[in-house]
Every structure is written in structure tokens, then in C-alpha cells.
C-alpha atoms as a PDB file:
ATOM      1  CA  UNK A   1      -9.434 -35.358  22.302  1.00  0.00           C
ATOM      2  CA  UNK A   2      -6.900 -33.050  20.365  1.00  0.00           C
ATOM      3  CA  UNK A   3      -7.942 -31.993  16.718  1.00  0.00           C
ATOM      4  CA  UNK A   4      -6.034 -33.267  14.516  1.00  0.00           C
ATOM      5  CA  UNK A   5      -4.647 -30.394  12.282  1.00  0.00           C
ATOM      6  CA  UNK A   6      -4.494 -30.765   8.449  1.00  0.00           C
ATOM      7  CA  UNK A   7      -1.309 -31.125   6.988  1.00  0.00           C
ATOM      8  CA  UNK A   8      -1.443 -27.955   4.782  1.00  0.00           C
ATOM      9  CA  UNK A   9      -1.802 -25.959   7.263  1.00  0.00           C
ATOM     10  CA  UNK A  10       1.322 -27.320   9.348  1.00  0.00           C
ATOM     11  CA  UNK A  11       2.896 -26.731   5.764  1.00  0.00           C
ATOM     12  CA  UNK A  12       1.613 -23.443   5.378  1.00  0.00           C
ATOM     13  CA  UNK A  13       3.083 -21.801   8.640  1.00  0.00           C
ATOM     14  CA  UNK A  14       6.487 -23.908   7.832  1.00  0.00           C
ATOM     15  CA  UNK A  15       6.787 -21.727   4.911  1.00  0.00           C
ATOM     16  CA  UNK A  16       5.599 -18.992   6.521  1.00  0.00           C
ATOM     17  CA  UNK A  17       8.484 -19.195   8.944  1.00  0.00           C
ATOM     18  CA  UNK A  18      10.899 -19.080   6.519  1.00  0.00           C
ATOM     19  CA  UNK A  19       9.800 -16.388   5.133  1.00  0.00           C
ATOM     20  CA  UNK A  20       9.440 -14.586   8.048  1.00  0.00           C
ATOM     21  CA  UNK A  21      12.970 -15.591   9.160  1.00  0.00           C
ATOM     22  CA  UNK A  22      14.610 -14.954   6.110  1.00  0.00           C
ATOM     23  CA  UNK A  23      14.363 -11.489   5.561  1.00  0.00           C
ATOM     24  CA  UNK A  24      15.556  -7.941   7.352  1.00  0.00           C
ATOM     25  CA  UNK A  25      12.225  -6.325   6.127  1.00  0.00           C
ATOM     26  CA  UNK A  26       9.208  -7.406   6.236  1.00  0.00           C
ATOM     27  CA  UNK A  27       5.588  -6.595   4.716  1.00  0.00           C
ATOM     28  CA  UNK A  28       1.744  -7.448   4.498  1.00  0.00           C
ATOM     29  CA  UNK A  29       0.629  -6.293   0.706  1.00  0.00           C
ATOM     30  CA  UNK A  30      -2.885  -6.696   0.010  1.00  0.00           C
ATOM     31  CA  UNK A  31      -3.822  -8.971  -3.335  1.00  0.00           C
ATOM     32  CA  UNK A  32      -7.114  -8.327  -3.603  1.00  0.00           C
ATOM     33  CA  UNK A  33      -8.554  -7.595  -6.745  1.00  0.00           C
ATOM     34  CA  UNK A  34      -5.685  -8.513  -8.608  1.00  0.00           C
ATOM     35  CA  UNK A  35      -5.938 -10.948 -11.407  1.00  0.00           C
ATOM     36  CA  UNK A  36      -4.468 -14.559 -11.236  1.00  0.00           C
ATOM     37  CA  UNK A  37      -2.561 -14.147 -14.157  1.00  0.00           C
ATOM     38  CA  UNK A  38      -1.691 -11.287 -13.316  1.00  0.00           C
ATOM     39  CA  UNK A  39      -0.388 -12.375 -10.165  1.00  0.00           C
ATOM     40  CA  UNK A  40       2.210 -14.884 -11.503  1.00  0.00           C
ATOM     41  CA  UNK A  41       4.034 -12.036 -13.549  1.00  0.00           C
ATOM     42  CA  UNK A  42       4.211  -9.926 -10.564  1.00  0.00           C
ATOM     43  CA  UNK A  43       5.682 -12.459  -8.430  1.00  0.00           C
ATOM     44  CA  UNK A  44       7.854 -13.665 -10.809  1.00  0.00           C
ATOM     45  CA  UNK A  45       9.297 -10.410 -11.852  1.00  0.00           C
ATOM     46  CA  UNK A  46      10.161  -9.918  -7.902  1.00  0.00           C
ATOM     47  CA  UNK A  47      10.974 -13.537  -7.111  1.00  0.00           C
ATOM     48  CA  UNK A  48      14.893 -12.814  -6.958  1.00  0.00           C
ATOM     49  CA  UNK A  49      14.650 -10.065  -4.363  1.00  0.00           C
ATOM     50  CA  UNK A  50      11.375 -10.927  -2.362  1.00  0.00           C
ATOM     51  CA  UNK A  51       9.560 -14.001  -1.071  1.00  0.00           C
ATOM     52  CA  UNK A  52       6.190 -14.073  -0.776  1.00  0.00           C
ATOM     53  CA  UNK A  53       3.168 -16.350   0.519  1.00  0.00           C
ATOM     54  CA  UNK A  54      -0.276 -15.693   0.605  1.00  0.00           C
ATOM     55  CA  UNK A  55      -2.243 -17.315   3.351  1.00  0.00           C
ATOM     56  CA  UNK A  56      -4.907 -17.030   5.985  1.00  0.00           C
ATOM     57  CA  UNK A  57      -4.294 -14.558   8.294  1.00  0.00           C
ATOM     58  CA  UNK A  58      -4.828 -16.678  11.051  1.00  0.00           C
ATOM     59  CA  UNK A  59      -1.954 -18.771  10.085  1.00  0.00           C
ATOM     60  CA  UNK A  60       0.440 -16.021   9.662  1.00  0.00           C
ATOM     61  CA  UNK A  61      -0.876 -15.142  12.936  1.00  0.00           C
ATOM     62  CA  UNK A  62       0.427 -18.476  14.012  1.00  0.00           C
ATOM     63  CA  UNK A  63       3.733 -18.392  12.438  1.00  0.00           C
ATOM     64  CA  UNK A  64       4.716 -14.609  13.165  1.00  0.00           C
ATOM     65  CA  UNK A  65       4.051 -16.293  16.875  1.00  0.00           C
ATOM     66  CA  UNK A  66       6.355 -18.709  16.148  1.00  0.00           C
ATOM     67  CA  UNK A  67       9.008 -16.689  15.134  1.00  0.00           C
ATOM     68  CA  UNK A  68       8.926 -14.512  18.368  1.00  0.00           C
ATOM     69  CA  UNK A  69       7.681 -11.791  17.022  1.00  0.00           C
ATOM     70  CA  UNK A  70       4.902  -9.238  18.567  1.00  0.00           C
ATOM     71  CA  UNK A  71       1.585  -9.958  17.362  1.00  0.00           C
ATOM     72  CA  UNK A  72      -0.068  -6.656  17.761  1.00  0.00           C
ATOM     73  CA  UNK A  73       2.415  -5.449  15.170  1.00  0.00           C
ATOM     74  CA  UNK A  74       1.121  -7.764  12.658  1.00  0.00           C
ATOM     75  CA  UNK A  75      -2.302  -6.418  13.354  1.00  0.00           C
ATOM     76  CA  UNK A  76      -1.383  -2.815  12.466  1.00  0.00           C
ATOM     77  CA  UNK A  77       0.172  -4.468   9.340  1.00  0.00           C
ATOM     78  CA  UNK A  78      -3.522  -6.377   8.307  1.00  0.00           C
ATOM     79  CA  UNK A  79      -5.467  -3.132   8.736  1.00  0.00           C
ATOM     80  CA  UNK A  80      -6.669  -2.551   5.505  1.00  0.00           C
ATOM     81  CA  UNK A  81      -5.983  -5.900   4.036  1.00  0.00           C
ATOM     82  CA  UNK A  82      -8.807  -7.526   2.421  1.00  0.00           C
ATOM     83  CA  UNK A  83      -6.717 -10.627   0.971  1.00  0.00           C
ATOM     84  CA  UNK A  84      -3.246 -10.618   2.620  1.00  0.00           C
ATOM     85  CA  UNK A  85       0.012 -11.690   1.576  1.00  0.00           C
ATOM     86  CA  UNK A  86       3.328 -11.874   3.915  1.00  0.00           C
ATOM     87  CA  UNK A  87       6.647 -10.573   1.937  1.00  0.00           C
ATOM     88  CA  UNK A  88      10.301 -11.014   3.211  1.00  0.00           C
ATOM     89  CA  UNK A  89      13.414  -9.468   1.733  1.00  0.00           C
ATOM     90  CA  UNK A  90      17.326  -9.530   2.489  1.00  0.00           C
ATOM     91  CA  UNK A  91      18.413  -7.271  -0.456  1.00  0.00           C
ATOM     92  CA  UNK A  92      15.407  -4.090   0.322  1.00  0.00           C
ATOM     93  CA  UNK A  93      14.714  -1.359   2.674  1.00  0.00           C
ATOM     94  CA  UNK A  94      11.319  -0.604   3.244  1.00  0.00           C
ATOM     95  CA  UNK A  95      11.540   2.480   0.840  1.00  0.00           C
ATOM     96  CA  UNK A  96      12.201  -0.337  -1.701  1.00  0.00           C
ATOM     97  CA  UNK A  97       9.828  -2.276  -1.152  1.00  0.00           C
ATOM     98  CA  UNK A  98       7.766   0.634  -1.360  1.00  0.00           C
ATOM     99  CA  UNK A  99       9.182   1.351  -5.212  1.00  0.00           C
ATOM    100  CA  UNK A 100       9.415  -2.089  -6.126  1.00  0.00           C
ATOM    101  CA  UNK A 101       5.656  -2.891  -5.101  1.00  0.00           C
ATOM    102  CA  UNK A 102       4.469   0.402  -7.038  1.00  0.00           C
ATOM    103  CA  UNK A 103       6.044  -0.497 -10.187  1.00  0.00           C
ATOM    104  CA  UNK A 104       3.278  -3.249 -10.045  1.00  0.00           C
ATOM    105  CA  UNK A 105       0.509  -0.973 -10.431  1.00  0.00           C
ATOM    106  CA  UNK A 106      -1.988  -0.821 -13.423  1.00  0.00           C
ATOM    107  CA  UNK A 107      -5.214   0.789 -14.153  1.00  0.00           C
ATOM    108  CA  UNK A 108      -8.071  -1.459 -15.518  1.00  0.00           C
ATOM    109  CA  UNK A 109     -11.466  -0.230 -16.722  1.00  0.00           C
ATOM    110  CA  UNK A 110     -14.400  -0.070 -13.626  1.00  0.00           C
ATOM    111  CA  UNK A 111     -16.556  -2.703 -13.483  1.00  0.00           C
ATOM    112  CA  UNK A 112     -20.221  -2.335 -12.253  1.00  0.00           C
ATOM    113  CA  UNK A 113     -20.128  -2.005  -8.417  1.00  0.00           C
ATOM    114  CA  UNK A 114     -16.795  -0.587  -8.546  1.00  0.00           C
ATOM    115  CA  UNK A 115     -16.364   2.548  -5.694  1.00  0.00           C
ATOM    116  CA  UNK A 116     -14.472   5.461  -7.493  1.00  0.00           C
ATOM    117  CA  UNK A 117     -11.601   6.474  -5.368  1.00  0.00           C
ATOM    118  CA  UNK A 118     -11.165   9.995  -6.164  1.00  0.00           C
ATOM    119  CA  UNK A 119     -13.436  12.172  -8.566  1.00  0.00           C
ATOM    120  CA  UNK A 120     -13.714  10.725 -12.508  1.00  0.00           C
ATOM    121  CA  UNK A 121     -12.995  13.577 -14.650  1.00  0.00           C
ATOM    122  CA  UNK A 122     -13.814  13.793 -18.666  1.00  0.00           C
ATOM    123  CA  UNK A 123     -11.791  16.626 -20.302  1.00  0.00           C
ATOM    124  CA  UNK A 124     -13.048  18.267 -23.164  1.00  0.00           C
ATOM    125  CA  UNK A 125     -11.188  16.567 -25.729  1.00  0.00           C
ATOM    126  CA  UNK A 126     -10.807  15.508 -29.578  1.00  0.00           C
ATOM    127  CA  UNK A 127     -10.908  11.403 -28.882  1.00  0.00           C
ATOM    128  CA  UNK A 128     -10.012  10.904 -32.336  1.00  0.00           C
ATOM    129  CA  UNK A 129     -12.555   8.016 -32.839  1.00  0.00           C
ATOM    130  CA  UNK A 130     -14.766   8.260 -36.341  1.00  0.00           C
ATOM    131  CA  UNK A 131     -17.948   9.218 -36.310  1.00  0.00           C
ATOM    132  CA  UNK A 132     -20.384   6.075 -34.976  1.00  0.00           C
ATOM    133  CA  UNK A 133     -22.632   4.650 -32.313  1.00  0.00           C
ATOM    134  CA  UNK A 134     -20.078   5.848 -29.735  1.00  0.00           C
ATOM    135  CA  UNK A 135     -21.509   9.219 -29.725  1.00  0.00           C
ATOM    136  CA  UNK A 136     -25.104   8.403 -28.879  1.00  0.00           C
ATOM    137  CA  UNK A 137     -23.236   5.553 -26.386  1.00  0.00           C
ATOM    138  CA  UNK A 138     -20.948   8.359 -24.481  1.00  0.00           C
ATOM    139  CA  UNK A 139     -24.319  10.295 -24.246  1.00  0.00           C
ATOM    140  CA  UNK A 140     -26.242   7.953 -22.715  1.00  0.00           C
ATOM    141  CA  UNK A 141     -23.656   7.746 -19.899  1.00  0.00           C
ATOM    142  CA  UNK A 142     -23.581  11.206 -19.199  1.00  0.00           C
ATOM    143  CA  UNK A 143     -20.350  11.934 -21.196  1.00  0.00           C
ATOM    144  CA  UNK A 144     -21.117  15.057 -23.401  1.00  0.00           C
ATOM    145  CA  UNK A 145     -20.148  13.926 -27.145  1.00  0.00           C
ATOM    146  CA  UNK A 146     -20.827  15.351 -30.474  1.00  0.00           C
ATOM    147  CA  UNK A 147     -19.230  14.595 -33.948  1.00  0.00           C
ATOM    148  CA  UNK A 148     -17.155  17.497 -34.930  1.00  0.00           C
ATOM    149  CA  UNK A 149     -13.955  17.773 -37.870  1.00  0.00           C
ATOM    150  CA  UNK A 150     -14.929  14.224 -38.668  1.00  0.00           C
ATOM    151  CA  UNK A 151     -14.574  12.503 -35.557  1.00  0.00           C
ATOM    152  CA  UNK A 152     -16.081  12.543 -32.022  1.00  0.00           C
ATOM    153  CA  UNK A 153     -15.548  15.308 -29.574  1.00  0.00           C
ATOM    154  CA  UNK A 154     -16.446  15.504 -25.580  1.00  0.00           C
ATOM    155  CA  UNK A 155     -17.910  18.556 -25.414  1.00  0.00           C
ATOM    156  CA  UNK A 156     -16.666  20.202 -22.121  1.00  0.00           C
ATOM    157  CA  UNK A 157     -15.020  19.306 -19.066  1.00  0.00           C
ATOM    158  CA  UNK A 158     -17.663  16.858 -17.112  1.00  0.00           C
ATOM    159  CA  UNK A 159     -17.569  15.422 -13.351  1.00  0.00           C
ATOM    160  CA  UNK A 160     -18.752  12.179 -13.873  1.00  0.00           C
ATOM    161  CA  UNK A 161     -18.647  10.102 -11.071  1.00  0.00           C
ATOM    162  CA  UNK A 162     -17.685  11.668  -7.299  1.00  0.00           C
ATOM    163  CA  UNK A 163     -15.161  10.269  -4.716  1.00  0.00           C
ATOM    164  CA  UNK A 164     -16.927   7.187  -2.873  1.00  0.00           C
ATOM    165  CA  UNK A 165     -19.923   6.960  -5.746  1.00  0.00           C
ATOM    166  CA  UNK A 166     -20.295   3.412  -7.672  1.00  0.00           C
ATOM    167  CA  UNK A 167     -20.239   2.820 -11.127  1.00  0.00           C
ATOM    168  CA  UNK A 168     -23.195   1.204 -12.390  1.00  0.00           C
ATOM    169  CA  UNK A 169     -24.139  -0.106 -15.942  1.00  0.00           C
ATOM    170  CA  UNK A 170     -22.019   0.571 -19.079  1.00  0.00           C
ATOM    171  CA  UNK A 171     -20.219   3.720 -17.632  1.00  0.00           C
ATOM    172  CA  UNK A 172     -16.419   1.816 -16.637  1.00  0.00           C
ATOM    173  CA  UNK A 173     -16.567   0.232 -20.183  1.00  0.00           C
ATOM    174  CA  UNK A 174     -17.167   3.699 -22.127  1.00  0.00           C
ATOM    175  CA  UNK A 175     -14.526   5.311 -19.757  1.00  0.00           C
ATOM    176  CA  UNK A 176     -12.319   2.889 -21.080  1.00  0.00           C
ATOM    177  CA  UNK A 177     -12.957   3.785 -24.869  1.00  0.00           C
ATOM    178  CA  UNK A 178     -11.692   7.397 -23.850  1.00  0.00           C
ATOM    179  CA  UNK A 179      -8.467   5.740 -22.147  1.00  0.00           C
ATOM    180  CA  UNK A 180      -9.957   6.470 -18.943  1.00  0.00           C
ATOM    181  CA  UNK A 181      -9.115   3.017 -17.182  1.00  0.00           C
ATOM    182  CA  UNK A 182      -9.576   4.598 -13.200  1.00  0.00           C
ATOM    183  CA  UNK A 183      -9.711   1.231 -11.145  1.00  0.00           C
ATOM    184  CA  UNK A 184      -5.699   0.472  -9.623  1.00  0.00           C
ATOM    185  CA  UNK A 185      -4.424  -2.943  -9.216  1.00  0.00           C
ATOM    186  CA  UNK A 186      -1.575  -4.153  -8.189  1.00  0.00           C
ATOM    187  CA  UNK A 187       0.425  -5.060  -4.869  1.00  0.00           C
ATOM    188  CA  UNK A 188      -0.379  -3.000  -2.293  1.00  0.00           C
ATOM    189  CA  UNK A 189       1.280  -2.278   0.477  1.00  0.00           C
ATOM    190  CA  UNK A 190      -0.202  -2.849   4.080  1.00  0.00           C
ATOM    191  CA  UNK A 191       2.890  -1.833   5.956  1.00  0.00           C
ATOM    192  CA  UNK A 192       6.772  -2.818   6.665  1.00  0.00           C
ATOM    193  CA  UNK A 193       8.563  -3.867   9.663  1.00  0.00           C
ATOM    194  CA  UNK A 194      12.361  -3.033   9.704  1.00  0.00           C
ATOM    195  CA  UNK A 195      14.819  -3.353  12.715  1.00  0.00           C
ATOM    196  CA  UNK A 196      11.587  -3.046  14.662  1.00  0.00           C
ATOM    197  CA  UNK A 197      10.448   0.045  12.779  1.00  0.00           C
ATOM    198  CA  UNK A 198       6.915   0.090  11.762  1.00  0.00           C
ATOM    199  CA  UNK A 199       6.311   1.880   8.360  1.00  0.00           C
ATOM    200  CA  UNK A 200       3.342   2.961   7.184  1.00  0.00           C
ATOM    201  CA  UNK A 201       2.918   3.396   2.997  1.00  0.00           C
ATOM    202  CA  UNK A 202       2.154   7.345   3.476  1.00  0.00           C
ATOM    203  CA  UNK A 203       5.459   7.455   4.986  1.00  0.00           C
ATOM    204  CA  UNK A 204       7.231   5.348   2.827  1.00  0.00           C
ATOM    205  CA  UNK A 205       5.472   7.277  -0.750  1.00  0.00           C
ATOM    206  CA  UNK A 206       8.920   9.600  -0.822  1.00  0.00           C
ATOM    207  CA  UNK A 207       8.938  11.997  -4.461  1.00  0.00           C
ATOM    208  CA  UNK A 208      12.675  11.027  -4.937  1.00  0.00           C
ATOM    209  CA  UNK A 209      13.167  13.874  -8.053  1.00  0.00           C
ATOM    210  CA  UNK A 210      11.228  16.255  -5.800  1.00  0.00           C
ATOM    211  CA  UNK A 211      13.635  15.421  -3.196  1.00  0.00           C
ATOM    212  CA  UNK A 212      16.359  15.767  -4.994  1.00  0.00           C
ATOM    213  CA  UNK A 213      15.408  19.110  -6.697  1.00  0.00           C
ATOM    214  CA  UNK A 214      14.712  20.083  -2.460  1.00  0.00           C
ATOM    215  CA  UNK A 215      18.467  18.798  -1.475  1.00  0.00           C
ATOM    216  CA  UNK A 216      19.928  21.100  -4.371  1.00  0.00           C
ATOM    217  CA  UNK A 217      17.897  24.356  -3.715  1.00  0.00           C
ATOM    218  CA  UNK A 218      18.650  24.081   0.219  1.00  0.00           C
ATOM    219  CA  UNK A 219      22.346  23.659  -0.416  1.00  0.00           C
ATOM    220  CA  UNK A 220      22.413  26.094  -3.015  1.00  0.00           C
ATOM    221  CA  UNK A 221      20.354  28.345  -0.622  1.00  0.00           C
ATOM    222  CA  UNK A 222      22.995  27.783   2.439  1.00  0.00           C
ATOM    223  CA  UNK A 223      25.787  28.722   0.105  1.00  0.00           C
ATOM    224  CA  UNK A 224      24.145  32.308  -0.386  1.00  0.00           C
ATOM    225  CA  UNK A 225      23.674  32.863   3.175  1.00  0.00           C
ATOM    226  CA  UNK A 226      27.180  31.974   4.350  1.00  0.00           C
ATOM    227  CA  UNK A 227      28.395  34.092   1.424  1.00  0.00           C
END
């Protein structure tokens, strides 16, 4: 007997299809971690250059399939991606995509369990905040603070967390009250596939004013040669 396949998933990799088959680059971004409502401004404020549908990655297994397309190349595009989406565009490159995607990024304060993904770094700095429970607070977390001038001072430059440790208790929350919000979200990007080009973020993450400034002091450096 065949199993009979739910409807929303025949739906699903319909839409998937023409998403797939509607655009000259295509990308896997990861949503995880991102907040719902979040989610609806981002998409909205790219709706009118990119289409994008988040499914199960066994049906965009199915569809890119469908669409002719080589499935190992999808895999490279899922590695890394906890909750997958599949994007399409006609009007980007994949350095776009790239820019466009970034511009989604925003820092939010670590919750407990967080994983710090580089080292968490208190300056020694005048936070401006009056005098108040905050000190004794900022001490208990390991965050050197003293009231000084009238308001509350961090006392000298302090490691506080290490690359790969996790944030536990009240720490993310009184990193916050310093402006130190270290947790990322947004879009990421897995990957793009253009006129059978694989790109990979790290080759995509281009310093365009750096660039630029490179162009100008190689031309300007040619010039002096020939002359």
C-alpha cells in the first residue's frame, strides 16, 4: 500500500519549487534563534527583492530534486544550519545577498545557557548610572564596580566570560545594563549558489571601503612606478 502523503507537504515543496525556480541566486540562511516577531520585519523589509520559505529540510531536499538540481550541493549549503530557510532572488548577486542578510543583524542580551562566541570584555569605564544596587549587582557577577564622581564606575578592564564558555545566572542581564548586548541574531547565511558557483559567507564578507581605499592606493602606487 502507498502512504498517502499529507497535503501540506505536497504544498510545501510546490512552493518550494518556485522559489527555487525563480531566482538566479540562491541561499540556505539559518533562522534559528531569531524571534517570531522579529522574523516578520525581516522578511518583510526583503520581500520585494527575495523570496523565502522555511521548511523541513527533507522537503527542500525533495524539491531541490525536483528542480534538477545536485543534491550534494544543498548539503554543503545545510552545514551549519540548525533551522533552515531556502531564499531565491532575480534582482541580487550573492555579494548582495551577503549585505542585504547582514543588515538584519542585532545584538540581544545572553540568556542563561547562552555559548559566548568570542571573549566578553568589560572596559574600565564611567557607565554613567547613579549610585544604587547596581554596584553590589555588577560585583556579584564578577564585573569590578565602585561608586566614584557620583555615579558607578567599572574599575578596570575585566575578561569576563572566554570564547566557547556559557553564561549562567544573572551575568547576560547585567551585561546588558552596561550596553553590552553580545548574543547576534539575525539571518544568517548558510551559503549561495550562483551560475553553479558555490559561495561560502567567509568569501562573500568583502570590506567594500577597505577595498576601495586598496583599489586607490594600488593605482596610485602603479602611477609612481611607471613615472
Amino acid at each position: 500500500m502507498i502512504p498517502k502523503v499529507m497535503s501540506w507537504k505536497r504544498d510545501t515543496v510546490t512552493d518550494l519549487l518556485e522559489v527555487i525556480n525563480n531566482g538566479d541566486t540562491l541561499a540556505v540562511i539559518d533562522i534559528h534563534g531569531v524571534p517570531a516577531d522579529s522574523m516578520i520585519g525581516m522578511r518583510n523589509n526583503l520581500r520585494s527583492n527575495m523570496k523565502i520559505r522555511v521548511a523541513k529540510k527533507q522537503l527542500m531536499r525533495i524539491a531541490w530534486e525536483q528542480a534538477g538540481k545536485d543534491l550534494t550541493v544543498l548539503e554543503q549549503l545545510f552545514d551549519g544550519a540548525i533551522q533552515p530557510a531556502l531564499v531565491s532572488t532575480a534582482d541580487y548577486n550573492s555579494f548582495e545577498v551577503f549585505s542585504e542578510l547582514k543588515k538584519t543583524e542585532a545584538g540581544r542580551a545572553a540568556k542563561p545557557g547562552d555559548v559566548a562566541s568570542e571573549d566578553i570584555i568589560v572596559e574600565k569605564q564611567d557607565t554613567g548610572m547613579p549610585p544604587g544596587p547596581i554596584v553590589g549587582e555588577l560585583n556579584t557577577v564578577g564585573i569590578p564596580a565602585k561608586i566614584m564622581q557620583g555615579s558607578v564606575q567599572i574599575q578596570k578592564r575585566t575578561v569576563i566570560l572566554e570564547e566557547g564558555e556559557v553564561f549562567e545566572g544573572e551575568l547576560g542581564m547585567m551585561l546588558s545594563k552596561i550596553g553590552i548586548n553580545p548574543m547576534v541574531t539575525g539571518l544568517r547565511l548558510c551559503g549561495t549558489l550562483e551560475d553553479g558557483t558555490l559561495f561560502s559567507p567567509s568569501t562573500l564578507d568583502i570590506d567594500y571601503e577597505q577595498f576601495e581605499s586598496d583599489l586607490i592606493s594600488y593605482a596610485a602606487g602603479g602611477f609612481n612606478l611607471a613615472c
